[in-house]
N, C-alpha and C. Protein backbone atom coordinates (compact mmCIF):
# COMPACT_ATOMS: atom_id res chain seq x y z
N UNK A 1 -6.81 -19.23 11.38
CA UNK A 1 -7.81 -18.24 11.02
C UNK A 1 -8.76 -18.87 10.02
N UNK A 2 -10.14 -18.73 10.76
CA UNK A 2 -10.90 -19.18 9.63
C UNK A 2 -11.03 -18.31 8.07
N UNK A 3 -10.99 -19.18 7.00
CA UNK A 3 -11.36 -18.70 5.53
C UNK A 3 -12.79 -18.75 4.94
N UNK A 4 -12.65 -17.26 4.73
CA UNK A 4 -14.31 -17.16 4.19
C UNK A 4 -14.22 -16.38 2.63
N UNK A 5 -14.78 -16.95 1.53
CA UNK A 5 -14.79 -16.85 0.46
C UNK A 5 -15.68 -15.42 -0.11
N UNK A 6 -15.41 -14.93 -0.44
CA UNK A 6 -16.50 -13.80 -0.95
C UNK A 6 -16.89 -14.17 -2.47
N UNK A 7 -18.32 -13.82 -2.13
CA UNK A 7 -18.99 -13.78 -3.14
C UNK A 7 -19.51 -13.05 -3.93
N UNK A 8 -18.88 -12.08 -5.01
CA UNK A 8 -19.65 -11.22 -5.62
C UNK A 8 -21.46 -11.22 -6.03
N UNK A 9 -21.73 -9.91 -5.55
CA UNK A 9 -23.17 -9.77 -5.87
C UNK A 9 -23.42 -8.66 -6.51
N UNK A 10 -24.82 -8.43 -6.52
CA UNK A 10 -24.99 -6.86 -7.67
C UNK A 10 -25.44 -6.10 -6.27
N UNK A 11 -24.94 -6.27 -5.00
CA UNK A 11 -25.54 -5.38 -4.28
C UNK A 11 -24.97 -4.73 -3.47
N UNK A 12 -23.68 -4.30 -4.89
CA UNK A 12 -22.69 -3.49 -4.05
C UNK A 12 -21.33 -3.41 -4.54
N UNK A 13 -19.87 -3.15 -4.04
CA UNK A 13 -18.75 -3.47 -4.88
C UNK A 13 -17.55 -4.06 -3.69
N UNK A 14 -16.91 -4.83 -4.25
CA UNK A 14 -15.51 -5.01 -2.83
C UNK A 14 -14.90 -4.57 -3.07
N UNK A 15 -13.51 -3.99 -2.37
CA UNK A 15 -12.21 -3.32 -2.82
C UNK A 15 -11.94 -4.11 -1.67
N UNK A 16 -10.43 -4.85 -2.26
CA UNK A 16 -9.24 -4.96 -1.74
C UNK A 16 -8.14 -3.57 -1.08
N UNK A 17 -7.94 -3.63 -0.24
CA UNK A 17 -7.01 -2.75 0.50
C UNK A 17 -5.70 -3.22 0.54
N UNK A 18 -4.15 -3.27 0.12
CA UNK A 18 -3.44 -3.47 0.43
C UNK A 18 -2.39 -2.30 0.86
N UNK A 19 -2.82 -1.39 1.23
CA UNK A 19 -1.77 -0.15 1.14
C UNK A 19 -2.95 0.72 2.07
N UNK A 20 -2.62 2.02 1.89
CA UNK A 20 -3.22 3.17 3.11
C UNK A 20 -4.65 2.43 3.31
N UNK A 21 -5.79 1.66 2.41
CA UNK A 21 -7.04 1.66 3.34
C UNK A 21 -6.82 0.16 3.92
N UNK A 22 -5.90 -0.37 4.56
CA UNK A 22 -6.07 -1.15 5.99
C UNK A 22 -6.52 -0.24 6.95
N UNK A 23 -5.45 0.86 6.86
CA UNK A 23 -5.80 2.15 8.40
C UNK A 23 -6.51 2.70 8.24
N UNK A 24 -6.49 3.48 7.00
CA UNK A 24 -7.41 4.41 6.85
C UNK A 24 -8.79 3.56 5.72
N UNK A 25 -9.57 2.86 5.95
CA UNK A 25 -10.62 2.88 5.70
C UNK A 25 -11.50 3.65 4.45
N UNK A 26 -12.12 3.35 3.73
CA UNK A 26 -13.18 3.87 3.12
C UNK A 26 -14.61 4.88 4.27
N UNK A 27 -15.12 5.73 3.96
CA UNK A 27 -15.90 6.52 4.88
C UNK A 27 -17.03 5.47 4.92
N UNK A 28 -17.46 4.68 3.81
CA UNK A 28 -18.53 4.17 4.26
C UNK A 28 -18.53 2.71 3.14
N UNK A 29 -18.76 1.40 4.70
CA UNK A 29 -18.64 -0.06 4.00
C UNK A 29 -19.59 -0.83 5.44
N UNK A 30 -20.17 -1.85 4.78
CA UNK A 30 -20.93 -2.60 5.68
C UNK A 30 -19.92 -4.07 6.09
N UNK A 31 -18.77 -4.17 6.08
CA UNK A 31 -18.36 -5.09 6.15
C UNK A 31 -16.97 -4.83 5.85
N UNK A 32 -15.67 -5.75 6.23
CA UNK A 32 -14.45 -5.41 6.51
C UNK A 32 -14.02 -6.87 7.12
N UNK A 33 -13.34 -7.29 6.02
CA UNK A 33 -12.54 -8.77 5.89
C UNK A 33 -11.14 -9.13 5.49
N UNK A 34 -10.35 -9.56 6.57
CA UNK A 34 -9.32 -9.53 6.63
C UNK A 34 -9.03 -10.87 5.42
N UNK A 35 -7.83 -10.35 4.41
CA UNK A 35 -7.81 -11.60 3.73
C UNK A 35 -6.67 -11.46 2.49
N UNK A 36 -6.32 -12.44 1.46
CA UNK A 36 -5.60 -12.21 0.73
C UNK A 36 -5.61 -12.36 -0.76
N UNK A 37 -4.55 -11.69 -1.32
CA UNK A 37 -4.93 -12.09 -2.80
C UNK A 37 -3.16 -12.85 -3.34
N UNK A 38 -3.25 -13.38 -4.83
CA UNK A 38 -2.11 -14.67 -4.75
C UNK A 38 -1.89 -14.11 -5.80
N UNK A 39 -0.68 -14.44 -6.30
CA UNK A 39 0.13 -13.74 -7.23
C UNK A 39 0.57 -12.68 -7.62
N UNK A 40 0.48 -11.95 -6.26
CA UNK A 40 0.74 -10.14 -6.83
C UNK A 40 1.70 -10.16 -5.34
N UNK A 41 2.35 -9.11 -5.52
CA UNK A 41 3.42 -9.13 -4.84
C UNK A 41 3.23 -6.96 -4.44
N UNK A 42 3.30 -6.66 -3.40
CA UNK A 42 3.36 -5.41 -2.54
C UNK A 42 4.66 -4.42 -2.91
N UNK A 43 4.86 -3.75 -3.02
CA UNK A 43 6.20 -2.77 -2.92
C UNK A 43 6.05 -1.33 -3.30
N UNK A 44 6.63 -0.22 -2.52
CA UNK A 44 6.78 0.85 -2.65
C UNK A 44 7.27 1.18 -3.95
N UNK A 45 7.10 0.79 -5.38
CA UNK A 45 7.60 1.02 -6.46
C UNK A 45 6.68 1.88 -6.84
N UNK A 46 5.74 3.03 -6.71
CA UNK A 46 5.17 4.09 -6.76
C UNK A 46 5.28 5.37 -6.60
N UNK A 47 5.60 6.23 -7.62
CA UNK A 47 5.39 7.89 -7.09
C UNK A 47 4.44 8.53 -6.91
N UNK A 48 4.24 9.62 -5.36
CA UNK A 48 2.83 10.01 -5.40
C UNK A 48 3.35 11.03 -5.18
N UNK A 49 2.61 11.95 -6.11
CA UNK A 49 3.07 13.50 -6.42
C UNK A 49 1.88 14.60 -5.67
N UNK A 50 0.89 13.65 -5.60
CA UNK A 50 -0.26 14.21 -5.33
C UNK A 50 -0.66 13.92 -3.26
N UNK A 51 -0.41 12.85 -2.94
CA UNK A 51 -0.77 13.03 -1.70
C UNK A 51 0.46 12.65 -0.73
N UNK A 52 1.22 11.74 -0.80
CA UNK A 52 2.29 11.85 0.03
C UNK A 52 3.65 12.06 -0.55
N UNK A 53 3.71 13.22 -1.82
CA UNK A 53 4.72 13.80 -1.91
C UNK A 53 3.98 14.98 -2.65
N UNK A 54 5.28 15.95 -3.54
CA UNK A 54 5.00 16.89 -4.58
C UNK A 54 5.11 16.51 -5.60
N UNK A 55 4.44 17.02 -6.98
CA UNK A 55 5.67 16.89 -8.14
C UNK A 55 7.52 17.55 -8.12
N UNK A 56 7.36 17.80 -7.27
CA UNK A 56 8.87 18.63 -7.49
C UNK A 56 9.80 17.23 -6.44
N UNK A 57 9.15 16.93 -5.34
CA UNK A 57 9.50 15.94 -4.67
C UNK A 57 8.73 14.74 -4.48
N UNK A 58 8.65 13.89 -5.15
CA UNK A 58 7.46 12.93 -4.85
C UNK A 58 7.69 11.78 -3.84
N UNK A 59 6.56 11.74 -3.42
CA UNK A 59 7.11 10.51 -2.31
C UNK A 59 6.85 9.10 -2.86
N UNK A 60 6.64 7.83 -2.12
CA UNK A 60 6.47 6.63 -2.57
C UNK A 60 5.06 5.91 -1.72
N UNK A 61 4.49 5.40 -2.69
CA UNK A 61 3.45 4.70 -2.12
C UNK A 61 3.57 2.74 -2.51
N UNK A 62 2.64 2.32 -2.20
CA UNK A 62 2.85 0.97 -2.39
C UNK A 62 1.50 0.45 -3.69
N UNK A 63 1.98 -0.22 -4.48
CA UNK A 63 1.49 -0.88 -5.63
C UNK A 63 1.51 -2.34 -5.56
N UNK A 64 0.79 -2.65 -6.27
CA UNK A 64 0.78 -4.30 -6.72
C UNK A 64 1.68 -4.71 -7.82
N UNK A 65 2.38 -5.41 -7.98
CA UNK A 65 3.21 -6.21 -9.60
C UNK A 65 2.64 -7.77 -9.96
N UNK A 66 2.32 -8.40 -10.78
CA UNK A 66 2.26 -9.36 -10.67
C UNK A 66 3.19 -10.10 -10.56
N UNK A 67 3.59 -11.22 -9.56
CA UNK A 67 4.07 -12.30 -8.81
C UNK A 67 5.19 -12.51 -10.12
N UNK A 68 5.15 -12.82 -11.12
CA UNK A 68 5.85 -12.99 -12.66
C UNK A 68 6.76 -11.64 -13.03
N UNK A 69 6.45 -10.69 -12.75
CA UNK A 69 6.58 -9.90 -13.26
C UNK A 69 7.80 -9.21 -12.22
N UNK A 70 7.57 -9.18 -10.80
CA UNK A 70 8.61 -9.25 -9.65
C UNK A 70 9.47 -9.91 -9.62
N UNK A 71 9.20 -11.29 -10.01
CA UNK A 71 10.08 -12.17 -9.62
C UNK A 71 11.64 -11.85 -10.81
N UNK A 72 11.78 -11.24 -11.46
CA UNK A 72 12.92 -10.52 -12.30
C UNK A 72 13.15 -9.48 -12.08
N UNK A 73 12.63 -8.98 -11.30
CA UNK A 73 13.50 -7.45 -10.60
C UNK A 73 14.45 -7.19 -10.34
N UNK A 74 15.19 -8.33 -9.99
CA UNK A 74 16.64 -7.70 -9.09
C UNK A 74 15.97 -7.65 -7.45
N UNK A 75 14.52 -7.51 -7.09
CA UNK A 75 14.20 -7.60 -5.64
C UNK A 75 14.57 -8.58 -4.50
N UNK A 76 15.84 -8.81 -3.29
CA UNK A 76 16.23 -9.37 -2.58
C UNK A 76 15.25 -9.76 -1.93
N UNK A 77 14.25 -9.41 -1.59
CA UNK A 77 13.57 -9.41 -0.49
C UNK A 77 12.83 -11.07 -0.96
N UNK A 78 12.18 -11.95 0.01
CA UNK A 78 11.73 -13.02 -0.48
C UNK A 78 10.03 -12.67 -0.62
N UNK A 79 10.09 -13.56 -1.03
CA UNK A 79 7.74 -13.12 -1.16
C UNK A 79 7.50 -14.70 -1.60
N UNK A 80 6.08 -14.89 -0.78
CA UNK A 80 5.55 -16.31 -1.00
C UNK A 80 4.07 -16.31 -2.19
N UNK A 81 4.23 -14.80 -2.69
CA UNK A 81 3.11 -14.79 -3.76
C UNK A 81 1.99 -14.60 -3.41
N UNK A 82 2.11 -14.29 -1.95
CA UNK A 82 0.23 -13.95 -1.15
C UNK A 82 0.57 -12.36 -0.75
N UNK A 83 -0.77 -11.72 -0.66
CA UNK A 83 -0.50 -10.28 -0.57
C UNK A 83 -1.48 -10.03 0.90
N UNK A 84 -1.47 -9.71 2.25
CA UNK A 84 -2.05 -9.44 2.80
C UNK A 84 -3.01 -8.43 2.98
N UNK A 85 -3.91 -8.14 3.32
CA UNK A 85 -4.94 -6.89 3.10
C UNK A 85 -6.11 -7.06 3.76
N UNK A 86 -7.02 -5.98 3.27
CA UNK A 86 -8.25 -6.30 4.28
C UNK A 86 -9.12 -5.55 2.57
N UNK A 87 -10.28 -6.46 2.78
CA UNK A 87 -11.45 -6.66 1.65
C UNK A 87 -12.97 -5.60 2.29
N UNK A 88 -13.31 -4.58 1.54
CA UNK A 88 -14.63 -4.05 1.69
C UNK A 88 -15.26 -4.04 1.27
N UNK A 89 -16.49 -4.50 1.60
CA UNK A 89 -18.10 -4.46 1.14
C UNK A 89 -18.34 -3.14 1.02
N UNK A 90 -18.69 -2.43 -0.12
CA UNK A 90 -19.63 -0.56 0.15
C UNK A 90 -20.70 -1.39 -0.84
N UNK A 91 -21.74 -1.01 0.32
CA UNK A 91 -23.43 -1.23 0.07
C UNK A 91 -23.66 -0.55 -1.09
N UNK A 92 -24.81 -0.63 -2.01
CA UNK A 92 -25.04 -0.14 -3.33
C UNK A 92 -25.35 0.98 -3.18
N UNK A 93 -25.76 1.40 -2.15
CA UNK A 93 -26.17 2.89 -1.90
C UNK A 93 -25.16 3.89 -1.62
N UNK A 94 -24.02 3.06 -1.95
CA UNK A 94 -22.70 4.32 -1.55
C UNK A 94 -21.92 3.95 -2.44
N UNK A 95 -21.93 3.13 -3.24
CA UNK A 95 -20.98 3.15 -4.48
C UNK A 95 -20.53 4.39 -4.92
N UNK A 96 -21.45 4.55 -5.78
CA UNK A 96 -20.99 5.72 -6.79
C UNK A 96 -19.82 6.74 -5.80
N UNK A 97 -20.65 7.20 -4.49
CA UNK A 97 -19.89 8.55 -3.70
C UNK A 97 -18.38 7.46 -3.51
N UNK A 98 -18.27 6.55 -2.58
CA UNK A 98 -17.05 5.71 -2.91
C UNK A 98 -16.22 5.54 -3.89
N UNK A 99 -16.60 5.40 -4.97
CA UNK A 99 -15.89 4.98 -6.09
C UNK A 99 -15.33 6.55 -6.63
N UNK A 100 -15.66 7.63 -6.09
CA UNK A 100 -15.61 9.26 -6.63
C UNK A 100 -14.08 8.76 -5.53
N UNK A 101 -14.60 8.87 -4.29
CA UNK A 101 -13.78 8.88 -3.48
C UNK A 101 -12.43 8.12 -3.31
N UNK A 102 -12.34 6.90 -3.84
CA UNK A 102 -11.14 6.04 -4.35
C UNK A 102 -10.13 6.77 -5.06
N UNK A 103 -11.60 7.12 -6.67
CA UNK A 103 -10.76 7.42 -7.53
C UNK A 103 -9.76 8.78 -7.20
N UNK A 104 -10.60 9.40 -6.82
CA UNK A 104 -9.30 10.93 -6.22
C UNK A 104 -8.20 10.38 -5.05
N UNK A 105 -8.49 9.29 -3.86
CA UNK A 105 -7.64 9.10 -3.63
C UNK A 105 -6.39 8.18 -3.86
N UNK A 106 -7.24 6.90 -4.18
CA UNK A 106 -6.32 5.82 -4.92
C UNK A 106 -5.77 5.73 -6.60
N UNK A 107 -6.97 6.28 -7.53
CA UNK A 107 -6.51 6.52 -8.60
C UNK A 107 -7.37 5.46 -9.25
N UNK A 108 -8.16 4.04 -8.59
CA UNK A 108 -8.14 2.95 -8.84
C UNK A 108 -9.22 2.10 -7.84
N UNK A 109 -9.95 1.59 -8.07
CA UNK A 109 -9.76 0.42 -7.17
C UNK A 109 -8.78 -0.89 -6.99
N UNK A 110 -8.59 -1.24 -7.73
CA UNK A 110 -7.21 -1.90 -7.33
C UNK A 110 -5.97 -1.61 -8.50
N UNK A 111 -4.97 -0.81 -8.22
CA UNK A 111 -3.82 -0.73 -8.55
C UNK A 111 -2.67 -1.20 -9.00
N UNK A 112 -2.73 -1.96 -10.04
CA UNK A 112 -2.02 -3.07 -10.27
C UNK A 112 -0.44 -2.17 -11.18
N UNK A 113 0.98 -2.29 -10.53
CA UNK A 113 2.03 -1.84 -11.55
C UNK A 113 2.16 -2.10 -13.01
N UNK A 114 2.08 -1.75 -13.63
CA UNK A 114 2.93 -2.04 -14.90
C UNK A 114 3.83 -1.09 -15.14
N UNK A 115 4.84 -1.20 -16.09
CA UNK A 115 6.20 -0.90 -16.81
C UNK A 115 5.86 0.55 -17.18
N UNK A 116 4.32 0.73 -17.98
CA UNK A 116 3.84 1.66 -18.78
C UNK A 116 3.80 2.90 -17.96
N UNK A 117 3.18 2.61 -16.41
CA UNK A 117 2.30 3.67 -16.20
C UNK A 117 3.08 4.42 -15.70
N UNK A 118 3.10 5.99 -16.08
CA UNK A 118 3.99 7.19 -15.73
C UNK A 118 4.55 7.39 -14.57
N UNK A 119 3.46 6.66 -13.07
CA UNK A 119 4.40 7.20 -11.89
C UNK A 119 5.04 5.94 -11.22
N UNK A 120 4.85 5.04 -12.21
CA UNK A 120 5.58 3.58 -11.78
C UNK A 120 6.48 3.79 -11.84
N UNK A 121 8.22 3.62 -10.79
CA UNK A 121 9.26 3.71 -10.61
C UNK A 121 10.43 2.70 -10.62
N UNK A 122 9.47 1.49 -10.06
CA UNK A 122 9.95 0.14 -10.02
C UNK A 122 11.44 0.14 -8.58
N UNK A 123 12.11 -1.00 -9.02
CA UNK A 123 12.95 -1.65 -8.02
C UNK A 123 13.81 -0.45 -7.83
N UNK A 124 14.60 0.05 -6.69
CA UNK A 124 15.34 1.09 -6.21
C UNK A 124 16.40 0.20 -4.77
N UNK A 125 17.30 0.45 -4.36
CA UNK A 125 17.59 -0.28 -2.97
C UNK A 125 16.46 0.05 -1.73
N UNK A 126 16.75 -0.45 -0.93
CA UNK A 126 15.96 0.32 0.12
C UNK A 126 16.70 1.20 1.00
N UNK A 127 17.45 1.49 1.09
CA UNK A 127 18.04 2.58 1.51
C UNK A 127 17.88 3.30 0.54
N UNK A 128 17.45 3.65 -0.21
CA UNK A 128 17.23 4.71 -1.54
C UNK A 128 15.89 4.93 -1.22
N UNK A 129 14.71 4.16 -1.08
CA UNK A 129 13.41 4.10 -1.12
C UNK A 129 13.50 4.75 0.48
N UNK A 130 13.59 4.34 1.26
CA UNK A 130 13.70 4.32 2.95
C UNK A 130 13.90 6.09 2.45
N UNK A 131 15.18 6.47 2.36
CA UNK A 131 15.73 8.01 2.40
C UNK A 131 14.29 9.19 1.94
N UNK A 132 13.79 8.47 0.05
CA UNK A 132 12.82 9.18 -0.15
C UNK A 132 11.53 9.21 0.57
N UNK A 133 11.39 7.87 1.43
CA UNK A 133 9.87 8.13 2.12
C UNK A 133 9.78 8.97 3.12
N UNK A 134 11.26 9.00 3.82
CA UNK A 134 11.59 9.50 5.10
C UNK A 134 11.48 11.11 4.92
N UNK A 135 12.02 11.73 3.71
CA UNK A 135 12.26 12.75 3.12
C UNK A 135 11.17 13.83 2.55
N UNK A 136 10.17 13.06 2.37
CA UNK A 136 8.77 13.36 1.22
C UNK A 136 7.27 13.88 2.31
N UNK A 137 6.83 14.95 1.99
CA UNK A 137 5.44 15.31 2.56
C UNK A 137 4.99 15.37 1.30
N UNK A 138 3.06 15.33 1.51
CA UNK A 138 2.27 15.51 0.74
C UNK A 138 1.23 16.04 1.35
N UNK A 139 0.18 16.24 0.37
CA UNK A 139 -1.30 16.85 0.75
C UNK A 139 -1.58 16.25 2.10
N UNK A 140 -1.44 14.57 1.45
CA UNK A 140 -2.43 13.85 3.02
C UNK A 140 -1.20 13.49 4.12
N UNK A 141 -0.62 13.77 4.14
CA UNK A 141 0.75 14.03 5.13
C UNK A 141 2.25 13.75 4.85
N UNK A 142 3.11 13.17 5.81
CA UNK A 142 4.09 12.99 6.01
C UNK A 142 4.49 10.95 5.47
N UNK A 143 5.21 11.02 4.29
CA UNK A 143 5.37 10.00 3.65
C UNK A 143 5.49 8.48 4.24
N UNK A 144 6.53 8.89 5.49
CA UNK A 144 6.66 8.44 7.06
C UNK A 144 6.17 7.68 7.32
N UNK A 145 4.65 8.30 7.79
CA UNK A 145 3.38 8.12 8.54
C UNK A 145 2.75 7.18 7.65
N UNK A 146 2.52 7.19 6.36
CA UNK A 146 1.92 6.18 5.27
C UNK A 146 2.62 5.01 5.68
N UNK A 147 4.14 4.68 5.69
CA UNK A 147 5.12 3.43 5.51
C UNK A 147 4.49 2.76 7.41
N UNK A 148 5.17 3.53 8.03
CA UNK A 148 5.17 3.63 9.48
C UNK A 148 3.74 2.74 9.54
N UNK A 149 2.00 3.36 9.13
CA UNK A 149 0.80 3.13 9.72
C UNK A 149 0.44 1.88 9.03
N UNK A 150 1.08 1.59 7.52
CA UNK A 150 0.86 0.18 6.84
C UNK A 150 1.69 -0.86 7.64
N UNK A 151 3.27 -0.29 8.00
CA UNK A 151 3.46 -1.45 8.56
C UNK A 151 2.97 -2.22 9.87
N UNK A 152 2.64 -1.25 10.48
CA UNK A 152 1.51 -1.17 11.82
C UNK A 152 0.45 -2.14 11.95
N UNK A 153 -0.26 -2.38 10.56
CA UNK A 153 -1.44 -2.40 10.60
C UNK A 153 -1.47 -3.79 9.98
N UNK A 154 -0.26 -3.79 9.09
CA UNK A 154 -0.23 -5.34 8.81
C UNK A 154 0.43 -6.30 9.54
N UNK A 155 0.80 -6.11 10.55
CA UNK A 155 1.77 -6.64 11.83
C UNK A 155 0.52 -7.42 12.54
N UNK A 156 -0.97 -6.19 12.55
CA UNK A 156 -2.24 -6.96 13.30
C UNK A 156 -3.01 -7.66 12.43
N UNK A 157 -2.98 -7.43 11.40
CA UNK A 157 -3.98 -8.34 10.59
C UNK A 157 -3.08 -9.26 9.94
N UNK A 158 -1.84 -9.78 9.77
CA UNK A 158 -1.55 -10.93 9.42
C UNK A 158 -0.49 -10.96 10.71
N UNK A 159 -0.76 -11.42 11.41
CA UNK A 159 0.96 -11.43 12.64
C UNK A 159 1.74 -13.06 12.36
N UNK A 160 0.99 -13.89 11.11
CA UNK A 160 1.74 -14.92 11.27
C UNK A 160 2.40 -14.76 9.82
N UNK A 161 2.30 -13.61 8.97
CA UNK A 161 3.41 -13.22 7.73
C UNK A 161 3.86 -12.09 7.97
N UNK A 162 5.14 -12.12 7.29
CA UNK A 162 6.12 -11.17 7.54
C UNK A 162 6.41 -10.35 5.95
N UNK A 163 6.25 -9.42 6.07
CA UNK A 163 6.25 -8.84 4.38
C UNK A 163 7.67 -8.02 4.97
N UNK A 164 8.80 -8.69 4.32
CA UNK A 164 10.13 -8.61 4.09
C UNK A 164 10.40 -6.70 3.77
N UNK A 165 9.37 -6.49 2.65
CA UNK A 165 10.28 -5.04 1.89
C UNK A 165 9.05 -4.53 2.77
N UNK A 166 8.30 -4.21 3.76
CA UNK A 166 7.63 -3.22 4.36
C UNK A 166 8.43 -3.13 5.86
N UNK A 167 9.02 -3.99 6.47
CA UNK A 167 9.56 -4.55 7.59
C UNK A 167 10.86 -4.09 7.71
N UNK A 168 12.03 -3.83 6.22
CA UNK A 168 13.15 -2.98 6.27
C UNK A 168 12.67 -1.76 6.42
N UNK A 169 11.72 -1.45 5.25
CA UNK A 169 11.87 0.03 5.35
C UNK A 169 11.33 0.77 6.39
N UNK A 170 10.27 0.13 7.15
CA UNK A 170 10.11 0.74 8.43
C UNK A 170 11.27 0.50 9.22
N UNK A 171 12.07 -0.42 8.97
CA UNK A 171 13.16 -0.45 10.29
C UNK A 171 14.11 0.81 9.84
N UNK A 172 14.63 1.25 8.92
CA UNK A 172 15.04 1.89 8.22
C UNK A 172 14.85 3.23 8.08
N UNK A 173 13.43 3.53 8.12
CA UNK A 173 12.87 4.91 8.46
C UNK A 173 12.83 5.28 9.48
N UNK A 174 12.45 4.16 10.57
CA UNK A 174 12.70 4.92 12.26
C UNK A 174 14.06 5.11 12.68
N UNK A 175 14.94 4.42 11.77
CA UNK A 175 16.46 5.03 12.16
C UNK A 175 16.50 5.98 11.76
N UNK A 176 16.34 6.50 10.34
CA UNK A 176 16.53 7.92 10.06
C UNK A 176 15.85 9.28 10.65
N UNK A 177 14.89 8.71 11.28
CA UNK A 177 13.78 9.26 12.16
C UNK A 177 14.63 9.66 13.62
N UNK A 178 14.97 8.74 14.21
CA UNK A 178 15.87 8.99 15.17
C UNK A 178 17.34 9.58 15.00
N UNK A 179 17.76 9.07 13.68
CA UNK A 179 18.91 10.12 13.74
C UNK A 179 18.85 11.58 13.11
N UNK A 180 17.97 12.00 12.73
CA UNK A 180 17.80 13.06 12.19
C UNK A 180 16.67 14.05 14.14
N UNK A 181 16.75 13.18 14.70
CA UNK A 181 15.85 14.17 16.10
C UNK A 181 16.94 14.42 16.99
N UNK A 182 18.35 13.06 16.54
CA UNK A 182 19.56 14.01 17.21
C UNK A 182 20.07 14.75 17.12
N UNK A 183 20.23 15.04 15.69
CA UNK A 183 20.64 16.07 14.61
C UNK A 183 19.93 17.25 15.44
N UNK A 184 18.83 17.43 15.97
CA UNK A 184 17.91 18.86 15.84
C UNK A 184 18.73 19.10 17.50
């Protein structure tokens, strides 16, 4: 795959996507680049109270840690320190409405964990994590469908890396998925 460098300009802003906007997209960007960032490491160590869970039940979303900062977790899973994602251009003329729009849905343009921040949860097993995603609705749906459509989506835009802790827990959730439709 060819590598193409981005270049910040004043005529406009990028956001990195590593989590819901691979699929789901920003409403409005002139450009959409598959690509990565190094030293941060992916994982469902997030509570979202607000869109794919409640406060009473919260579900899990995916965050960034830095690469240093993971690597003492207790996390089994292996990681090579690259984070897969897809990069957007929003033209200057849609910033501001974008950046409204992030912030209510992401919180952020890019999301980085720390220790501090209130709905940071950190390392859990994955059968613990798997149970709560499987378990959890929110505003913007079924917790599921978030794990399920990221892992989906990063299967096509990187098919030659394998992100270890997105790859259980989808294997993990469609079991519980299937054993809970025998159940009914």
């Amino acid at each position: 795959m060819p590598q193409e460098t981005i270049h910040p300009d004043s005529s406009g802003i990028w956001v990195f996507g590593y989590g819901s906007l691979i699929w789901k997209p920003p409403p409005q960007y002139e450009s959409r680049i598959v690509g990565y960032i190094k030293g941060y490491v992916r994982r469902f160590w997030q509570h979202s109270e607000d869109h794919r869970g409640t406060p009473e039940k919260p579900g899990r979303v995916v965050t960034l840690l830095p690469y240093e900062q993971w690597k003492n977790s207790g996390d089994e899973h292996g990681h090579d320190g690259i984070t897969w994602g897809v990069v957007f251009k929003i033209p200057s003329d849609d910033v501001e409405t974008t950046r409204a729009y992030l912030d209510h849905r992401e919180k952020a343009l890019v999301y980085i964990a720390t220790e501090d921040n209130e709905a940071y949860v950190g390392f859990a097993p994955a059968k613990e994590i798997a149970q709560q995603i499987h378990d959890t609705y929110g505003p913007s749906g079924w917790n599921a469908e978030y794990l399920l459509e990221l892992a989906d989506a990063l299967r096509e835009i990187a098919p030659q890396h394998r992100d270890e802790h997105i790859e259980e827990l989808a294997l993990l959730v469609k079991e519980l998925i299937q054993n809970s439709s025998k159940d009914s």
